[in-house]
N, C-alpha and C. Protein backbone atom coordinates (compact mmCIF):
# COMPACT_ATOMS: atom_id res chain seq x y z
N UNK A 1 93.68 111.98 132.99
CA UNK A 1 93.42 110.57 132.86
C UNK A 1 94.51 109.95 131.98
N UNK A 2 95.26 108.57 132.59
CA UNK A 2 95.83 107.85 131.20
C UNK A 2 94.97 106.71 131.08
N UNK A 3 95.85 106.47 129.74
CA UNK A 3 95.83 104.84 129.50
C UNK A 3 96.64 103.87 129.55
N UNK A 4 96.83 102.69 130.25
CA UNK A 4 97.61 101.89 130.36
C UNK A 4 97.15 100.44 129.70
N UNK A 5 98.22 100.64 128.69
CA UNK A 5 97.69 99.53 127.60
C UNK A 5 99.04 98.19 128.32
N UNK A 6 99.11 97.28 128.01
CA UNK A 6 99.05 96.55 128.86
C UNK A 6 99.22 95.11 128.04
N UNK A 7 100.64 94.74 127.30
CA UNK A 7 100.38 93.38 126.36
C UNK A 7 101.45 91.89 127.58
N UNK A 8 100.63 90.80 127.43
CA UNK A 8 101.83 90.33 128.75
C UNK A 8 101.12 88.69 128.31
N UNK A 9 101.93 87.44 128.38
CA UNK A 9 101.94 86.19 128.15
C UNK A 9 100.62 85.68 128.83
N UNK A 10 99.84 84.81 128.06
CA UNK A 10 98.36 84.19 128.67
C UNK A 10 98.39 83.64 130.01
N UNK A 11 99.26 83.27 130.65
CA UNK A 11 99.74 83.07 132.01
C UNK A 11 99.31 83.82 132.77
N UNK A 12 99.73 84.87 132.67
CA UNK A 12 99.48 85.85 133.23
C UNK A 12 97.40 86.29 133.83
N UNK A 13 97.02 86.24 132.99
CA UNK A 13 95.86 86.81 132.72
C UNK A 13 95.23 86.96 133.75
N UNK A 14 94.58 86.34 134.87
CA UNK A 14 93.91 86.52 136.19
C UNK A 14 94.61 87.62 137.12
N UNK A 15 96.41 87.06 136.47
CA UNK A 15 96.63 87.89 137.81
C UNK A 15 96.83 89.21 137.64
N UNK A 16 96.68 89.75 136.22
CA UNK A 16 97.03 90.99 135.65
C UNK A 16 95.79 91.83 136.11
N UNK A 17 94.38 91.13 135.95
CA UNK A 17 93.34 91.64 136.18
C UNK A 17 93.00 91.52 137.87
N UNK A 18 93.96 91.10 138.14
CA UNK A 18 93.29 90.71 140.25
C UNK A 18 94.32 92.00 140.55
N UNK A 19 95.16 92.15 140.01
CA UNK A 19 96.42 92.90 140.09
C UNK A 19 95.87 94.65 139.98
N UNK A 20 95.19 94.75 138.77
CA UNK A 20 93.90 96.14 138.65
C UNK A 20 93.33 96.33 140.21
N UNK A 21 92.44 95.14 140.21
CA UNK A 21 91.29 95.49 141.09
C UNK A 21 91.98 95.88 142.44
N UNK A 22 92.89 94.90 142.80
CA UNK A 22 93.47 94.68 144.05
C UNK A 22 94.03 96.48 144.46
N UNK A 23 94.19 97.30 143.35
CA UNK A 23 94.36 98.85 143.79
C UNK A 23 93.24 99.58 143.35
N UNK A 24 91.78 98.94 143.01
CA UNK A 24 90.83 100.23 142.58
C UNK A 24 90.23 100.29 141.76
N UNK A 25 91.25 99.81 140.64
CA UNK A 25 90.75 99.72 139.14
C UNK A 25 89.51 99.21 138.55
N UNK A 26 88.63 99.24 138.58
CA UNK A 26 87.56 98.25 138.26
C UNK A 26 87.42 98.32 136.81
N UNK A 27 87.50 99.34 136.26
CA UNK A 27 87.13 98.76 134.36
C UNK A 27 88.46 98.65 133.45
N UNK A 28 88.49 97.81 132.50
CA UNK A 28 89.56 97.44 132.02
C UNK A 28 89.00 96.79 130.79
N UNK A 29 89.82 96.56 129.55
CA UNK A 29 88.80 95.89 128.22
C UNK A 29 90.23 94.91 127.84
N UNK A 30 89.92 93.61 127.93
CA UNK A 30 90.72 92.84 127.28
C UNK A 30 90.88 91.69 125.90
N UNK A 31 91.67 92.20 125.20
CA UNK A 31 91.96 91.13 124.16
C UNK A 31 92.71 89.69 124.31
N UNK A 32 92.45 88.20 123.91
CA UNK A 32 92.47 87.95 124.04
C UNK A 32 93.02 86.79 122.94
N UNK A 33 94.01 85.98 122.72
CA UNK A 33 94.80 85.27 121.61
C UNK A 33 95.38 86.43 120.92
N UNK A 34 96.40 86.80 121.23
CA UNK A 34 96.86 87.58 120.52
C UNK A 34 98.50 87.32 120.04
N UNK A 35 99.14 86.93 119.10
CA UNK A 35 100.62 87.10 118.76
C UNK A 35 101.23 88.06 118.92
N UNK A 36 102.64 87.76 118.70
CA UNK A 36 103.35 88.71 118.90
C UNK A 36 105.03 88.06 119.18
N UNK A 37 105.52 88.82 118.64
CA UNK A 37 107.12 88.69 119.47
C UNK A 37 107.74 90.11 119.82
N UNK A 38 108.76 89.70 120.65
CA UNK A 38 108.90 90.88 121.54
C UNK A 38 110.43 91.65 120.74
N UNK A 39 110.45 93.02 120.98
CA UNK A 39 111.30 93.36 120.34
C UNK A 39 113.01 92.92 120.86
N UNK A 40 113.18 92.67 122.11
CA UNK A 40 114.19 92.77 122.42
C UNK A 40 114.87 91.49 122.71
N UNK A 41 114.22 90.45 123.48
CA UNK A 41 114.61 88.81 123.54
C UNK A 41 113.29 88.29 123.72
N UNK A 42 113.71 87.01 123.88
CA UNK A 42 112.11 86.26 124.79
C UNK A 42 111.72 85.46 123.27
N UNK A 43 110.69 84.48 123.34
CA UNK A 43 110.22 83.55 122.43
C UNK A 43 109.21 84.28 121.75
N UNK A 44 108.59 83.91 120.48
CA UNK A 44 107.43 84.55 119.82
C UNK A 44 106.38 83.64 120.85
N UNK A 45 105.28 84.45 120.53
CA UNK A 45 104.34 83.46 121.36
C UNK A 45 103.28 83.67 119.99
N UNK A 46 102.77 82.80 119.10
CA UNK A 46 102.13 83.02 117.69
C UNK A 46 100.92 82.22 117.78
N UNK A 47 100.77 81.36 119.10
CA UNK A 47 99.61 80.31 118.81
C UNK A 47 99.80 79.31 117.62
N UNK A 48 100.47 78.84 117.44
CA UNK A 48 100.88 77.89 116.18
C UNK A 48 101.60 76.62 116.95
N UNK A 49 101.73 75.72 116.26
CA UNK A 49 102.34 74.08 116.61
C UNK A 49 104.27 74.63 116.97
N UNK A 50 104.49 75.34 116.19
CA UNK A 50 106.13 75.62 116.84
C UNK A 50 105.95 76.71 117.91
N UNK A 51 104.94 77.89 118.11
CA UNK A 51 105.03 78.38 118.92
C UNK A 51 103.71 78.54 120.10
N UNK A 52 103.19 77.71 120.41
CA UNK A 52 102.13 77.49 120.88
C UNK A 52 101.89 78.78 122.38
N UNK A 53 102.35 79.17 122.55
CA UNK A 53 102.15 80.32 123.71
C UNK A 53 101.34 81.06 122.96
N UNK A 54 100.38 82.36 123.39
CA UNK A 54 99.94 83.59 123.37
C UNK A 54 100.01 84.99 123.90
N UNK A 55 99.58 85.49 123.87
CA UNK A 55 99.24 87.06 124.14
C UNK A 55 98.26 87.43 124.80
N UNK A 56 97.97 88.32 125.73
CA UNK A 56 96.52 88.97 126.32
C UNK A 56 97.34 90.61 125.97
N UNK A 57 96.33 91.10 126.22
CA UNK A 57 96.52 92.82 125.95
C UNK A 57 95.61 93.00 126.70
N UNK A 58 95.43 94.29 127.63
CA UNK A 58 94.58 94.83 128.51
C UNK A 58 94.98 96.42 128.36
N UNK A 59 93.72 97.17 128.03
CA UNK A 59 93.93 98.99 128.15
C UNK A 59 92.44 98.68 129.38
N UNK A 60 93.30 99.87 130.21
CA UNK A 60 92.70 100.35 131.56
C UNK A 60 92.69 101.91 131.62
N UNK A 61 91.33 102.54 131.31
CA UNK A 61 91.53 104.09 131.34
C UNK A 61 92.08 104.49 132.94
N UNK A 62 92.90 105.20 133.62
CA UNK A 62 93.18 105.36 134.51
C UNK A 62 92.81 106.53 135.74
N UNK A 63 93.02 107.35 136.77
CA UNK A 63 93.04 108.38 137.44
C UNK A 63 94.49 108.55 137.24
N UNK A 64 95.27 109.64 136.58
CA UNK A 64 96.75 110.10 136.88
C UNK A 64 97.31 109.67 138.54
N UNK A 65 96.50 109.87 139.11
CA UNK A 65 97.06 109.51 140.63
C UNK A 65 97.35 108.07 140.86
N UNK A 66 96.64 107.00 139.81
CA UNK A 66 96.80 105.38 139.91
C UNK A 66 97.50 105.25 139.17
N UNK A 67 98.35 105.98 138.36
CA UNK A 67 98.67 105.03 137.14
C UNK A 67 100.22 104.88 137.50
N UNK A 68 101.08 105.50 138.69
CA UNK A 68 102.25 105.45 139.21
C UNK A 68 101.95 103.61 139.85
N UNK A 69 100.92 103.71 140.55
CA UNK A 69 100.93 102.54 141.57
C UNK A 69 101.07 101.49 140.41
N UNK A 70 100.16 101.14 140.02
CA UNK A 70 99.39 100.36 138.76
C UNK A 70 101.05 99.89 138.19
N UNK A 71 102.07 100.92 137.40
CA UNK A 71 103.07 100.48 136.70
C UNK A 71 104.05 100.02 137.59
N UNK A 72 104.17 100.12 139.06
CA UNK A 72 104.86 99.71 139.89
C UNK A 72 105.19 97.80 140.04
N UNK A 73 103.48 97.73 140.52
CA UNK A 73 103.04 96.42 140.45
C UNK A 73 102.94 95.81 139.28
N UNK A 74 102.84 96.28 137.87
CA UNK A 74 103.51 95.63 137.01
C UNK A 74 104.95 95.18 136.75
N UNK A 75 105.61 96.48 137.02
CA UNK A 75 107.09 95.73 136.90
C UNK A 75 107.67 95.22 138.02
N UNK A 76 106.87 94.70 139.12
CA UNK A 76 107.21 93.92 140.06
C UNK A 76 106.72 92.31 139.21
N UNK A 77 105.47 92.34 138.98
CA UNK A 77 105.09 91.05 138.49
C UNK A 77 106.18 90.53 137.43
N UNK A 78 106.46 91.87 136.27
CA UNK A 78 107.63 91.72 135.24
C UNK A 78 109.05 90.73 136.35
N UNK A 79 109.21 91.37 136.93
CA UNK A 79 110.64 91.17 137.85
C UNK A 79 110.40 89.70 137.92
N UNK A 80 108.84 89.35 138.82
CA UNK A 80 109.40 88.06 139.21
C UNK A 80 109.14 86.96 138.50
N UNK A 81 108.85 86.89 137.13
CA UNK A 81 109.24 85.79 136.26
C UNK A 81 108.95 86.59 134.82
N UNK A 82 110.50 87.14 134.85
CA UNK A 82 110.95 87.67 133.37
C UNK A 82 110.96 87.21 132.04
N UNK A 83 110.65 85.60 132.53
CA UNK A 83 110.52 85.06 131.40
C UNK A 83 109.76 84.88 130.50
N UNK A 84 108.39 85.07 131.60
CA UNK A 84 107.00 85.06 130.88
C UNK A 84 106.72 86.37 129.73
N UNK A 85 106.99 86.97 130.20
CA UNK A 85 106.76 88.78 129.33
C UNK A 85 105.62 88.99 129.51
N UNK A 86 106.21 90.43 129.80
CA UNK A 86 104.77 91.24 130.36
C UNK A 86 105.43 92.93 129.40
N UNK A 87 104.76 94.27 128.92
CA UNK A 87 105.26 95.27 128.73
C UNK A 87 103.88 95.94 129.04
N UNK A 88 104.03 97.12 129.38
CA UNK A 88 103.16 98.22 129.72
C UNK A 88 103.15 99.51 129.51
N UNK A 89 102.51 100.25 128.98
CA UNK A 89 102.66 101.46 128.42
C UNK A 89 101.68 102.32 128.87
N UNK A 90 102.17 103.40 129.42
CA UNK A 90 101.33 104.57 129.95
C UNK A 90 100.96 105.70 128.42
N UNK A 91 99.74 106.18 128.48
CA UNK A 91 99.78 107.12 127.14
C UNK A 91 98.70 107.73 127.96
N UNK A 92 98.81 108.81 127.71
CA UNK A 92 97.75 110.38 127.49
C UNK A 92 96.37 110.51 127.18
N UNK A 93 95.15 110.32 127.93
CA UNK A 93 93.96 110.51 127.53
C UNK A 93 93.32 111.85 127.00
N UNK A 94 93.17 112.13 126.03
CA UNK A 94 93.14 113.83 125.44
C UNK A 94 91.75 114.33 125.15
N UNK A 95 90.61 113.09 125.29
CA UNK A 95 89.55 113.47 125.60
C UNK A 95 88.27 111.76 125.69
N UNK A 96 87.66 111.97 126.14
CA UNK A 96 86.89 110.42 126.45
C UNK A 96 85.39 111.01 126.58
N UNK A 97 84.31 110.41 126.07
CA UNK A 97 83.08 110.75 126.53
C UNK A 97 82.12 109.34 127.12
């Protein structure tokens, strides 16, 4: 099993989660107003009067067999408007009850 944690611009948000289902995924836990700036370019998004954008974060426990598809269609969504920011991270489930 992984986890695919999952931080990407409030824009985003429906389609990140239609984007899950649309291959299978049905459970997913999301945060919601979240800051942040990105390490490499791109705007802070802080929720504040100079930076008024936000954050969503989404972890999705996975099947190893979904989690190829799943990061695919993320960095397709990434691709087609780079500007927004999206990042995704696959990690190791080492035990879950």
């Amino acid at each position: 099993m992984k986890a695919i944690f999952v931080i990407y611009n409030q824009a985003y948000n429906q389609e990140i989660v239609q984007l899950l289902e649309g291959l299978g995924q049905r459970g997913y836990t999301v945060w919601e107003e979240i800051g942040g700036r990105g390490s490499v370019d791109g705007e802070p998004h802080l929720g504040n009067h100079a930076w008024p954008t936000q954050n969503h974060a989404l972890v999705a426990m996975v099947e190893d067999s979904l989690s190829p598809a799943i990061m695919e269609a993320l960095r397709e969504t990434d691709r087609n408007n780079e500007a927004l920011g999206l990042r995704a991270y696959v990690l190791p489930v080492e035990a879950s009850l």
